[in-house]
Structures are given as structure tokens and as C-alpha cells.
N, C-alpha and C. Protein backbone atom coordinates (compact mmCIF):
# COMPACT_ATOMS: atom_id res chain seq x y z
N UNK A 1 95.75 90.98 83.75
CA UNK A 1 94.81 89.93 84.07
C UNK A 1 95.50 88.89 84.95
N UNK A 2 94.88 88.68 86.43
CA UNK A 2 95.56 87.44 87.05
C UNK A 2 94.31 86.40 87.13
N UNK A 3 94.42 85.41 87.65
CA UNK A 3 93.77 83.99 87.71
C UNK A 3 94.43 83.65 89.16
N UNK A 4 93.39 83.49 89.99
CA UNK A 4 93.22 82.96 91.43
C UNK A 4 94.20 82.07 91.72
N UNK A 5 94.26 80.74 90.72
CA UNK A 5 94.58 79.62 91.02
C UNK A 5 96.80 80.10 90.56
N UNK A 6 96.72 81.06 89.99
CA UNK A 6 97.91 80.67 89.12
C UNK A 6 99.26 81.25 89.99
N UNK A 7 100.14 80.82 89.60
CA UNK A 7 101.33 80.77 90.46
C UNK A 7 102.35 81.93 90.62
N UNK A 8 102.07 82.99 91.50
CA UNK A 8 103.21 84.25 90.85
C UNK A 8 104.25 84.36 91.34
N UNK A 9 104.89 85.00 91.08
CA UNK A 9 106.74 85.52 91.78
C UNK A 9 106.69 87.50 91.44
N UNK A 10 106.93 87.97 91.92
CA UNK A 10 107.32 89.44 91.93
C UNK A 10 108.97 89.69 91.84
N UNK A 11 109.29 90.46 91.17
CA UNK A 11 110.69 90.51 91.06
C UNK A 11 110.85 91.78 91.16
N UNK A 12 111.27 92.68 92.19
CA UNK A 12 111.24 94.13 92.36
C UNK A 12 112.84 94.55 92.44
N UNK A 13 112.75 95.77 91.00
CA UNK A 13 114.11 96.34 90.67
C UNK A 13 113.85 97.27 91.69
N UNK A 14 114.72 97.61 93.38
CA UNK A 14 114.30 98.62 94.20
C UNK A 14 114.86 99.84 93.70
N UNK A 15 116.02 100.17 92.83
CA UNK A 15 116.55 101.43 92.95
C UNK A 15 115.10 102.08 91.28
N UNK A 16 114.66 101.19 90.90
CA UNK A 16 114.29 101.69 89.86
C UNK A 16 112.45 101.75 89.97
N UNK A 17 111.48 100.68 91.24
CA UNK A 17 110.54 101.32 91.67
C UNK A 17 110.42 102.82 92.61
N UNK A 18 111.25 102.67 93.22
CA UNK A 18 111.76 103.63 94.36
C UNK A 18 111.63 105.12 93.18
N UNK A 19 112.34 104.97 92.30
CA UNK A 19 112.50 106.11 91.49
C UNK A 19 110.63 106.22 90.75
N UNK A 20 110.24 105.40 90.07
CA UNK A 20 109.17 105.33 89.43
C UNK A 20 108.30 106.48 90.74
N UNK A 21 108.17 105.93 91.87
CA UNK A 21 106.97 105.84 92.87
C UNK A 21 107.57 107.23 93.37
N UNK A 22 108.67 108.09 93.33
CA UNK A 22 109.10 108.80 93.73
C UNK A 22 108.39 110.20 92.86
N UNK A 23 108.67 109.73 91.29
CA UNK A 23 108.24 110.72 90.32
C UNK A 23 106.85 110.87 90.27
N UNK A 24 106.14 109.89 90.98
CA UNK A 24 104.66 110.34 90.58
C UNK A 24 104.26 110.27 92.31
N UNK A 25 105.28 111.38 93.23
CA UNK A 25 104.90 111.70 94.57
C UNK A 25 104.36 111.13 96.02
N UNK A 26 104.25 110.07 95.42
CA UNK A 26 103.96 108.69 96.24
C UNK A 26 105.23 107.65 96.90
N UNK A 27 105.16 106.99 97.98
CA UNK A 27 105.97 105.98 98.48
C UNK A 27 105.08 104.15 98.58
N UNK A 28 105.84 103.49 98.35
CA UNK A 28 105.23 101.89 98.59
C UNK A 28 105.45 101.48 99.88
N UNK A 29 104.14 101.35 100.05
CA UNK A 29 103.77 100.82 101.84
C UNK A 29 104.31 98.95 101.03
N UNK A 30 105.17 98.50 101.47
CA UNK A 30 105.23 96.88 100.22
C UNK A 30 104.90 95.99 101.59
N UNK A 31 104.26 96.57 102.61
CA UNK A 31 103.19 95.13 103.41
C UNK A 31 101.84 95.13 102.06
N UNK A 32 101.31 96.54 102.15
CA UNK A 32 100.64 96.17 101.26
C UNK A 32 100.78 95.53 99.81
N UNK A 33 101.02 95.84 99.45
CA UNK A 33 102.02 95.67 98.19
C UNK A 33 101.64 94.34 97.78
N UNK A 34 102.78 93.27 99.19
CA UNK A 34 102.72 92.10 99.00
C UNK A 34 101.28 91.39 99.54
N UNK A 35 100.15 92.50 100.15
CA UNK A 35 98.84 91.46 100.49
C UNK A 35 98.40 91.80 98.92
N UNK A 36 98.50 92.63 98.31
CA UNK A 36 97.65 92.83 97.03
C UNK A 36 97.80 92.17 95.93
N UNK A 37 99.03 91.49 95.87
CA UNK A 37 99.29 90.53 95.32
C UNK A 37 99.15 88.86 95.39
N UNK A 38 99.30 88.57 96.10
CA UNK A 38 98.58 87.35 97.48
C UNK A 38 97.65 87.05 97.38
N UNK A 39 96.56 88.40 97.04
CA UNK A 39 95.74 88.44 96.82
C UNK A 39 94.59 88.00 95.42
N UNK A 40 95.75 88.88 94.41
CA UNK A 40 95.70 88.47 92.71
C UNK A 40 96.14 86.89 92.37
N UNK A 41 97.02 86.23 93.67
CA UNK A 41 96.92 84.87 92.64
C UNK A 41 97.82 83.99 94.17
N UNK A 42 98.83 83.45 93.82
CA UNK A 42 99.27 81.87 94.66
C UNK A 42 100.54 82.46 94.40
N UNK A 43 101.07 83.82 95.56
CA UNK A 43 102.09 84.36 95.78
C UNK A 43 103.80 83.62 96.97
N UNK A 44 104.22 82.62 95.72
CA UNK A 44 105.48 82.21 95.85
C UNK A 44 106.67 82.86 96.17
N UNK A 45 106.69 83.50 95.65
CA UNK A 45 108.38 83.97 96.15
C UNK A 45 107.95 86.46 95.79
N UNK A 46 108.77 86.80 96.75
CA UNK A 46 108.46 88.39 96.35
C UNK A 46 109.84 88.62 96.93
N UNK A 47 110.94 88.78 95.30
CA UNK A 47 112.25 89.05 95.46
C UNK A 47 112.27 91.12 95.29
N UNK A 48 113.35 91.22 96.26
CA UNK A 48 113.51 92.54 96.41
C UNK A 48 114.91 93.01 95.78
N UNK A 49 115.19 93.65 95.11
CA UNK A 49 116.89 93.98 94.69
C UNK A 49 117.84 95.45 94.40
N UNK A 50 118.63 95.12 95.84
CA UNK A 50 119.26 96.45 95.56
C UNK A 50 120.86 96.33 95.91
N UNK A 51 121.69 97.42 95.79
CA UNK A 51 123.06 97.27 95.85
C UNK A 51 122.71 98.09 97.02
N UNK A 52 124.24 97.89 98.15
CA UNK A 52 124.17 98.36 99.33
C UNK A 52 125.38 99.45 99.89
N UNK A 53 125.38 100.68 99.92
CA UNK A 53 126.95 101.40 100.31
C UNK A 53 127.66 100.00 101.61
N UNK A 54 128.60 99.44 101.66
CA UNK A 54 128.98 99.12 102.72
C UNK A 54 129.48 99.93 103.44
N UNK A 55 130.31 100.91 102.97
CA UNK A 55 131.57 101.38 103.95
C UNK A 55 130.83 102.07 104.72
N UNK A 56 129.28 102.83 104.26
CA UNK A 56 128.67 104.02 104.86
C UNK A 56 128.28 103.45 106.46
N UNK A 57 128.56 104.35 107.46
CA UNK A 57 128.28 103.64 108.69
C UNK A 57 126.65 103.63 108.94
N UNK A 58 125.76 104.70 108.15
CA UNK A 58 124.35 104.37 108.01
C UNK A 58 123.97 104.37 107.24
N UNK A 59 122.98 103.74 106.61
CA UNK A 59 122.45 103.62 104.96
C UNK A 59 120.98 103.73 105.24
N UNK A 60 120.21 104.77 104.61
CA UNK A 60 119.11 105.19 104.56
C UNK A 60 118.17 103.96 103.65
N UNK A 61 118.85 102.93 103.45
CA UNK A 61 118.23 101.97 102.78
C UNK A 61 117.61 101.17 103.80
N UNK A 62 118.84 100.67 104.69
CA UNK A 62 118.86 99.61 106.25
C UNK A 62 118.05 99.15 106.23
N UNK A 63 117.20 99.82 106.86
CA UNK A 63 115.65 99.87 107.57
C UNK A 63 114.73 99.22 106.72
N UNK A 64 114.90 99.39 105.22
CA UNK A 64 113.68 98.70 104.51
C UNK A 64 114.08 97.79 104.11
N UNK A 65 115.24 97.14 103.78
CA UNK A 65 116.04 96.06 103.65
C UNK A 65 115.83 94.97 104.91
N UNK A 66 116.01 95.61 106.32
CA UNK A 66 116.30 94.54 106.99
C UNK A 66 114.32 94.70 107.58
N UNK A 67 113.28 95.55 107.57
CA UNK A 67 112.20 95.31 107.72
C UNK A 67 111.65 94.27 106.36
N UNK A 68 111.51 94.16 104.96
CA UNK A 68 111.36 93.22 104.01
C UNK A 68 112.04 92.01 104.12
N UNK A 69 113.23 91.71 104.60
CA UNK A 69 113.69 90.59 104.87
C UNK A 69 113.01 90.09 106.29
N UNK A 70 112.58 90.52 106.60
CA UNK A 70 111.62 90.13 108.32
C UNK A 70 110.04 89.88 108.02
N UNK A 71 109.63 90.17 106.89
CA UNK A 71 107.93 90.03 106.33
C UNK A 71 107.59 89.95 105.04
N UNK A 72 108.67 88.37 104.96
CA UNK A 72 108.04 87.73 103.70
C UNK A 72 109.04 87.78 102.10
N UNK A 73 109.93 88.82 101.84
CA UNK A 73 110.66 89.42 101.25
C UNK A 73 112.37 88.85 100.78
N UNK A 74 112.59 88.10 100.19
CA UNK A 74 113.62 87.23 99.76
C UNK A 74 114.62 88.47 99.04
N UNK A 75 115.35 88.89 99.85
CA UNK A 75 116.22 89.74 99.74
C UNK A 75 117.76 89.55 99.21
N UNK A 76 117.62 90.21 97.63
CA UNK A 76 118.89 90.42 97.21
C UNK A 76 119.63 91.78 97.18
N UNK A 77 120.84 90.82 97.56
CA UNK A 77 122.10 92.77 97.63
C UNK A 77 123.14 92.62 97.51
N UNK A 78 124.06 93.29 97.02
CA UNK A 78 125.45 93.13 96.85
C UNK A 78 125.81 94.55 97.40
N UNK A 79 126.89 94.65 97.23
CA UNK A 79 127.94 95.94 97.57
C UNK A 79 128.17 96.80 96.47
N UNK A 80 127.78 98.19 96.52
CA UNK A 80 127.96 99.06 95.46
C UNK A 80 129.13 99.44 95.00
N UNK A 81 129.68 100.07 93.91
CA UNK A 81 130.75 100.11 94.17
C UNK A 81 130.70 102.22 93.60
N UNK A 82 132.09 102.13 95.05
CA UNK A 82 132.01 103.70 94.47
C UNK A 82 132.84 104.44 93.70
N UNK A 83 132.52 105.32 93.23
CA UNK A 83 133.87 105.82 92.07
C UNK A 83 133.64 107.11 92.17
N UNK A 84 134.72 107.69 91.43
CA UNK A 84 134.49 109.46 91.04
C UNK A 84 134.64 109.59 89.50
N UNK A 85 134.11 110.38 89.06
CA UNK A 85 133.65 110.43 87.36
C UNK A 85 134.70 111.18 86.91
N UNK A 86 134.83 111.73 85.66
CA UNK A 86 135.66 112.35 85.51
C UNK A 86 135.44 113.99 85.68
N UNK A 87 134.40 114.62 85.80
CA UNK A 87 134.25 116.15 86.52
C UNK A 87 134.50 115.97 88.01
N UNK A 88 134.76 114.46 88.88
CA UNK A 88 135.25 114.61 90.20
C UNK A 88 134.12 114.81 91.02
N UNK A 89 132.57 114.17 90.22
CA UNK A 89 131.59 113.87 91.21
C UNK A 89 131.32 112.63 91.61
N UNK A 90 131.23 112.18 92.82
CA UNK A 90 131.11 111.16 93.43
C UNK A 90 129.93 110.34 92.80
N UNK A 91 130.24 108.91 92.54
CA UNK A 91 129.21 108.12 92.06
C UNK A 91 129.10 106.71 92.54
N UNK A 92 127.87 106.29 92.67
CA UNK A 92 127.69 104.88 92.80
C UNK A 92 127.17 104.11 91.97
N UNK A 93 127.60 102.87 91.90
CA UNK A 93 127.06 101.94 90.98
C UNK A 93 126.74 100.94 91.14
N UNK A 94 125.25 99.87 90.80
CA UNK A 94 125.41 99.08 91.80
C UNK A 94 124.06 98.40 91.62
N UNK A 95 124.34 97.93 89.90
CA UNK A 95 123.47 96.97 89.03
C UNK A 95 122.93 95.82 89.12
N UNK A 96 121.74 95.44 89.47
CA UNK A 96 120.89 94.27 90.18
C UNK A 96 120.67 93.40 88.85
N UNK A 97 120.76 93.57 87.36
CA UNK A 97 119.70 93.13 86.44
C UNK A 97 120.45 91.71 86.32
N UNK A 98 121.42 91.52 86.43
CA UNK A 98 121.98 90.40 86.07
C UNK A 98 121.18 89.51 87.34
N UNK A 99 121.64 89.60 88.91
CA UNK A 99 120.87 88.81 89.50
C UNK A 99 119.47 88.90 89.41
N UNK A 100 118.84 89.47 89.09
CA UNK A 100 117.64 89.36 89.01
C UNK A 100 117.06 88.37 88.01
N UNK A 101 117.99 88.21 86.36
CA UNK A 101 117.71 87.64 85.49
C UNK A 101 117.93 86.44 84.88
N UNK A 102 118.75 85.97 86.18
CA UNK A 102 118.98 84.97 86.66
C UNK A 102 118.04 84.09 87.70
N UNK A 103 117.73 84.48 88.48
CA UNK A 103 116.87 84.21 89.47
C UNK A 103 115.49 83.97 88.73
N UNK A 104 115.06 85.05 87.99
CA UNK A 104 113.83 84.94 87.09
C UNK A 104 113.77 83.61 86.19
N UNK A 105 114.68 83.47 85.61
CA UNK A 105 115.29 82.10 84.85
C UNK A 105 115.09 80.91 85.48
N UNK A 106 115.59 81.05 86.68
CA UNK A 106 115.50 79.94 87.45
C UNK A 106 114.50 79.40 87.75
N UNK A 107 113.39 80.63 88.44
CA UNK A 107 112.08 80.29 89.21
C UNK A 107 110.97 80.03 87.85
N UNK A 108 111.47 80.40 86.90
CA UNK A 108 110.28 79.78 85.32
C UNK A 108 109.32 78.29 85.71
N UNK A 109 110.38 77.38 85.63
CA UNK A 109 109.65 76.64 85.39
C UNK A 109 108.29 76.11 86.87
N UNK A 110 108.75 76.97 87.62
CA UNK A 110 107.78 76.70 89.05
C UNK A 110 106.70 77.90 89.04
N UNK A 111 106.33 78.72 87.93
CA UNK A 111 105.24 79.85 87.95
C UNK A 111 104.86 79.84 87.02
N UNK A 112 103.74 80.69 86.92
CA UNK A 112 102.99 81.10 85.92
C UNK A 112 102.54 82.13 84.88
N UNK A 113 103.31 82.74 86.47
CA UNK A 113 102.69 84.53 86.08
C UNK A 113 104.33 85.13 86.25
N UNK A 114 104.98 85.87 86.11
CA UNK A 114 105.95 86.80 86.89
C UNK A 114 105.58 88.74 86.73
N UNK A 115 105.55 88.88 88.12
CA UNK A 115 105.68 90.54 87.42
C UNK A 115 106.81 91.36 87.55
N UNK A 116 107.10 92.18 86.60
CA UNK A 116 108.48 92.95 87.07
C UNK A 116 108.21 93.74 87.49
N UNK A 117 108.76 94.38 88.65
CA UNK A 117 108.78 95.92 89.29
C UNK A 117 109.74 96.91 88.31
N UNK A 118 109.83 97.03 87.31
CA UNK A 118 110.68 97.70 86.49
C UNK A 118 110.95 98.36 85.28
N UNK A 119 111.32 99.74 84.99
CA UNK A 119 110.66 100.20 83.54
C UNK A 119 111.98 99.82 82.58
N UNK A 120 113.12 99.24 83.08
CA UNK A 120 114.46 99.35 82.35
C UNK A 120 114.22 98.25 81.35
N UNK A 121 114.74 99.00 79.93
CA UNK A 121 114.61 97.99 78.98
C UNK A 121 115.23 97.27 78.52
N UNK A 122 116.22 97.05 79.57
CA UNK A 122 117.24 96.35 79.07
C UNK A 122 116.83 94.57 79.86
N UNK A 123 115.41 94.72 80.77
CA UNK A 123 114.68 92.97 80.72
C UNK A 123 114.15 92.91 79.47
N UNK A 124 114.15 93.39 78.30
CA UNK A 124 113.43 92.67 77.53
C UNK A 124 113.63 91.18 76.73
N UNK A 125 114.86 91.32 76.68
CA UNK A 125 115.08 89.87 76.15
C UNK A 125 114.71 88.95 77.25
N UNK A 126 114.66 89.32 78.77
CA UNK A 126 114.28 88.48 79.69
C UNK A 126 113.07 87.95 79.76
N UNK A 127 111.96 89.68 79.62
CA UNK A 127 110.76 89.09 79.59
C UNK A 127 110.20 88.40 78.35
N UNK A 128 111.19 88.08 77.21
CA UNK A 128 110.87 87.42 75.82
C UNK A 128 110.84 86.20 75.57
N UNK A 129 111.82 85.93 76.77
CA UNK A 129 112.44 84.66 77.11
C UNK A 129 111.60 83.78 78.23
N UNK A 130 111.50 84.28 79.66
CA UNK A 130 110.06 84.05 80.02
C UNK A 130 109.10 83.42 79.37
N UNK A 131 108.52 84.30 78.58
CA UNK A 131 107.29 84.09 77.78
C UNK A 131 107.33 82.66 76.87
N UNK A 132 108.78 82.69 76.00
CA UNK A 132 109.06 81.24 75.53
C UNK A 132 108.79 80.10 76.21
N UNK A 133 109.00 80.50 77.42
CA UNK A 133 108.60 78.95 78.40
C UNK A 133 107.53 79.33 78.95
N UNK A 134 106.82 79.73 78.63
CA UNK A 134 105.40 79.92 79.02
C UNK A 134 104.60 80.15 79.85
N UNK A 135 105.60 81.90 80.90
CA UNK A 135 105.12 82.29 82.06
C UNK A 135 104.68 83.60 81.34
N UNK A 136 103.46 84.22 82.16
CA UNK A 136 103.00 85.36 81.16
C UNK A 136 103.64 86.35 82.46
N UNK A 137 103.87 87.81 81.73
CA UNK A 137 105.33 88.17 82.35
C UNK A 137 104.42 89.47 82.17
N UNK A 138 103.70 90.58 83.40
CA UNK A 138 103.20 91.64 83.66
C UNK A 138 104.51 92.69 84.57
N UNK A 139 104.01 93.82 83.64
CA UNK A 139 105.20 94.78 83.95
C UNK A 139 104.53 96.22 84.82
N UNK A 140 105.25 96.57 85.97
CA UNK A 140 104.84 97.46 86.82
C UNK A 140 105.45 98.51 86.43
N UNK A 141 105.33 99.56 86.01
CA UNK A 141 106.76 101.11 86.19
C UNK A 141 105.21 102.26 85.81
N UNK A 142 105.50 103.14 85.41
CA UNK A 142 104.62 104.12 84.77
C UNK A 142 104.96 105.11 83.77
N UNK A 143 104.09 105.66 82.96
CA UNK A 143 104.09 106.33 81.65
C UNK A 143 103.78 107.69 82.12
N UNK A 144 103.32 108.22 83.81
CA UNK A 144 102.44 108.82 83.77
C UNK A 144 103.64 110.41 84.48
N UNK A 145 104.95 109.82 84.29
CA UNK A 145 105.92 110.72 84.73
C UNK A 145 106.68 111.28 83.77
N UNK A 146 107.32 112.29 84.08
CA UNK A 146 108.05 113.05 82.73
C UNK A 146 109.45 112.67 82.74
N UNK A 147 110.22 112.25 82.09
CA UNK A 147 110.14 111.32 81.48
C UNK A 147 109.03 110.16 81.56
N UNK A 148 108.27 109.19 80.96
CA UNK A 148 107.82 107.97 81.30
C UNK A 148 109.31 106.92 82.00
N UNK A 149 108.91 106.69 82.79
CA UNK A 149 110.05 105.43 83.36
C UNK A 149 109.94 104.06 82.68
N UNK A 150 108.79 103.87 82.08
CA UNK A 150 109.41 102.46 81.57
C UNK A 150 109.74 102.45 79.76
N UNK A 151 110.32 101.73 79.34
CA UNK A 151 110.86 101.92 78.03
C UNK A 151 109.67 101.57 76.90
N UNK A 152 109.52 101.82 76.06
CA UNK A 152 108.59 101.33 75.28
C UNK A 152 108.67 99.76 74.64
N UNK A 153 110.17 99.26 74.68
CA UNK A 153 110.22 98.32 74.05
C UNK A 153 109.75 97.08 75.14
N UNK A 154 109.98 97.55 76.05
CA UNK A 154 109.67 97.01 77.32
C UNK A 154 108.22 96.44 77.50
N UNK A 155 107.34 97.96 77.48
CA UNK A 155 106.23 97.89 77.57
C UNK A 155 105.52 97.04 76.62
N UNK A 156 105.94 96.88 75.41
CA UNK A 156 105.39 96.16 73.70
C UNK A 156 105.77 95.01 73.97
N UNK A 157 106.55 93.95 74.96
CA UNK A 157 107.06 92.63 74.98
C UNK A 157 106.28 92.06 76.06
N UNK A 158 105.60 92.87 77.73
CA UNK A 158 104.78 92.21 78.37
C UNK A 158 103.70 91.74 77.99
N UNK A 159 102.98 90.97 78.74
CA UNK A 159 101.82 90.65 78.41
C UNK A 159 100.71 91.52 79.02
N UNK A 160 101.12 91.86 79.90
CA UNK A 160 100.38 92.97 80.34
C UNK A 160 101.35 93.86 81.18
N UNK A 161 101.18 95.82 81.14
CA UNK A 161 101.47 96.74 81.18
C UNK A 161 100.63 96.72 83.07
N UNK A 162 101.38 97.23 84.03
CA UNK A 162 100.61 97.67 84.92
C UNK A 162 100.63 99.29 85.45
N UNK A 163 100.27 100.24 85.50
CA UNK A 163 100.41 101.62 85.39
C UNK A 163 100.43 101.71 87.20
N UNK A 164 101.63 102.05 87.32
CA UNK A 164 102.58 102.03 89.12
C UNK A 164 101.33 103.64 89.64
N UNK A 165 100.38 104.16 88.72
CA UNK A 165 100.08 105.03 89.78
C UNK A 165 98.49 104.80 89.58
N UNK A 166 98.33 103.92 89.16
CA UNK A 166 96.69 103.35 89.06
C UNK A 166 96.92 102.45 90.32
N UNK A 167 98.11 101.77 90.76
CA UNK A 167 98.20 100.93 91.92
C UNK A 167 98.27 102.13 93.41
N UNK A 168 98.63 103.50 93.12
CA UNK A 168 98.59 104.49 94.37
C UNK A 168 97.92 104.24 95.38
N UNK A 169 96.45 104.06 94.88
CA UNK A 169 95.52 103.96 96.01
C UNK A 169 95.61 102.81 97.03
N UNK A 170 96.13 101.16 96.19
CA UNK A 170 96.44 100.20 97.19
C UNK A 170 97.79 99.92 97.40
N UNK A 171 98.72 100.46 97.41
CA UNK A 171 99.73 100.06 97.83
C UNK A 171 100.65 101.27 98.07
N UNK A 172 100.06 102.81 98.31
CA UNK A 172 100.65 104.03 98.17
C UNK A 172 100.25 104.13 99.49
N UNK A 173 101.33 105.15 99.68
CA UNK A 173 101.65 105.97 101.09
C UNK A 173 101.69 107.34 100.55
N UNK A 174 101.46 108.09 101.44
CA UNK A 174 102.21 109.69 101.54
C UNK A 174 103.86 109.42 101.57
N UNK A 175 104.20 110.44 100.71
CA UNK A 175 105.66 110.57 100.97
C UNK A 175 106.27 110.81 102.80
N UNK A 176 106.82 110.14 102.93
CA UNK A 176 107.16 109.98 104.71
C UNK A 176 108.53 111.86 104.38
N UNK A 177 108.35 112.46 104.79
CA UNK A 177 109.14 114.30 105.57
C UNK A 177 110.40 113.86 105.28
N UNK A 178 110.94 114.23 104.70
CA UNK A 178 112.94 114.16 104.93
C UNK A 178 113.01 114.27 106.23
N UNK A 179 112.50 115.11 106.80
CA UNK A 179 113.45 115.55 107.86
C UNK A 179 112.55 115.32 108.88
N UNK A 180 113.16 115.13 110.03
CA UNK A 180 112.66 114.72 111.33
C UNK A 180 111.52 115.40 111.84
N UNK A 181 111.06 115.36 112.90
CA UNK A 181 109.79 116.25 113.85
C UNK A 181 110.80 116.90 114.14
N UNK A 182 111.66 116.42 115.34
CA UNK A 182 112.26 117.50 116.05
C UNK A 182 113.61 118.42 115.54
N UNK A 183 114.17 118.13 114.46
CA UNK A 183 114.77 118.73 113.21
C UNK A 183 113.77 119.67 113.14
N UNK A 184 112.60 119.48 112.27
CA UNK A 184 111.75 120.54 111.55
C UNK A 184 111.10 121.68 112.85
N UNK A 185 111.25 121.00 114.16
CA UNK A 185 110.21 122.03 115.18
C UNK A 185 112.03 122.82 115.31
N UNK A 186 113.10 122.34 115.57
CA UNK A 186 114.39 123.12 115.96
C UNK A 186 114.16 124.61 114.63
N UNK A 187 113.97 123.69 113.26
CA UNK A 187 114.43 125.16 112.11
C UNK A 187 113.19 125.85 112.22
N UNK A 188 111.87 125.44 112.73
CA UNK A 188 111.28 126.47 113.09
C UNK A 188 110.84 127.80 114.46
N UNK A 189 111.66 127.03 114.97
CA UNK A 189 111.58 127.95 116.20
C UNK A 189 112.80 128.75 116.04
N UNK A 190 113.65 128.41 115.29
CA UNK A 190 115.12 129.38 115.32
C UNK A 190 114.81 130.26 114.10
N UNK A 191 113.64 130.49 113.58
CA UNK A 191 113.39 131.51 112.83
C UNK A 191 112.47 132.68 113.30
């Protein structure tokens, strides 16, 4: 439930919508995204959060990072960090929740509403806390993937649940091809 007049903030976990919107075959067009929200109420701040490879000389992230920071999009990022596990597979790591739950903290007392982009349950004491100061705190992820992506304890502490593939129709894209046009016309003509 939003109210016209009331004051929101969006707080989007990217490595963990990205995954949600991924499992139920869909991509976030987030121009729309952010008119549909804008729309639901008196859209203040729409924080984005992800960790970034530095060393990589291209990052398949770039592009949506530095297009959201250009339309509207208050962009957080740090530097991932990389490691090798102990079977000697390469890993990254490169945990947003702390800034995010911080930032959320901060912007309380200037909103009304907050929504999380996020099924991890480890905001719950955040969104519990929220709520103590008396922002009503709506949660985006979905139930409708195998695994469900958002946690249950998660889901039982918002005030309201938003189901990420009931939003498909306004703020969904087709999944954009891995692979290029002229990639895909090369592996088909060489067959």
C-alpha cells in the first residue's frame, strides 16, 4: 500500500535483485522502475548498491552503473575483493549490507515509506528497526523462484511483501542475448 503524498527512498541490493529478476527470466528496465515508483508516492532518493572488480579492465557491470548514476540513481560501490577458496576456485566478495544499513538509518527520519530491493535476511533487524521510528518498510524479492529468494523471516517483519514478478509487466524487459548480433550471425554461418 503507498499514499500519494508520502515520502519514499528505494534501497536496491543490485547483486541480489539482479539475481531475483534473473531466476524468474526477466531483466529491470530501472528507467522504468524508477517512473513506477515516482509514481506510487514523493520519490526522494533511489540508492543503487554494488561491489565493483577494479583490476578487471572491463566490467560487465560499467554500463549500468555509470548509465543509473546519469538518471537519477545515487550510486553506491566499493571494490570487491578477490580470493581463491580452498578447492582453488576463484571468488569474489563484495558485501553492500552494511552500507546500505547505514544509509537506510540515516535517511529514516526524512521518509515515510522505504522499500528494499532485497530477499537477504540478514535486513531484518534493519527493517525492525526502521519500523521503530516509524517508516513503514515494503520488501521487493520473490517467492515465485526455486529456491524462493527472499527469506521468510524477512518477509514476516515488512509491512508489506512486494512479489518482484507481479512487478514484470511494469518494470520488466526481455532478457537482453549474451552474446552479440555479430558473434551469434559469425557461429552461425561457420556451421
Amino acid at each position: 500500500m503507498f499514499y500519494k503524498d508520502e515520502r519514499l527512498a528505494l534501497f536496491i541490493d543490485g547483486s541480489n535483485l539482479y539475481a531475483a529478476a534473473k531466476s524468474l527470466g526477466f531483466d529491470i528496465d530501472y528507467k522504468l522502475l524508477r517512473a513506477e515508483f515516482m509514481r506510487r508516492g514523493k520519490l526522494l532518493r533511489a540508492f543503487y548498491y554494488t561491489a565493483l572488480l577494479e583490476n578487471d579492465e572491463y566490467s560487465p557491470i560499467r554500463p549500468l552503473v555509470d548509465w543509473l548514476h546519469y538518471n537519477g540513481f545515487t550510486m553506491v560501490t566499493k571494490a570487491a575483493k578477490e580470493y581463491t577458496d580452498s578447492q582453488g576456485r576463484r571468488k569474489v566478495k563484495g558485501n553492500m549490507d552494511i552500507e546500505l544499513a547505514v544509509n537506510a538509518m540515516e535517511l529514516a527520519p526524512h521518509v515515510d515509506h522505504i522499500v528494499l530491493f532485497s530477499g537477504d535476511g540478514d535486513f531484518r533487524p534493519l527493517v525492525e528497526s526502521l519500523q521503530r521510528q516509524g517508516v513503514r518498510v515494503s520488501v521487493v524479492s520473490t517467492i515465485r523462484s526455486q529456491p524462493p529468494m527472499i527469506s521468510d523471516e524477512l518477509r514476516r517483519q515488512a509491512d508489506n511483501f512486494i512479489e518482484l514478478d507481479g512487478l514484470r509487466e511494469v518494470i520488466g524487459r526481455p532478457p537482453r542475448d549474451p552474446m552479440p548480433e555479430r558473434e551469434r550471425e559469425e557461429e552461425f554461418t561457420a556451421k
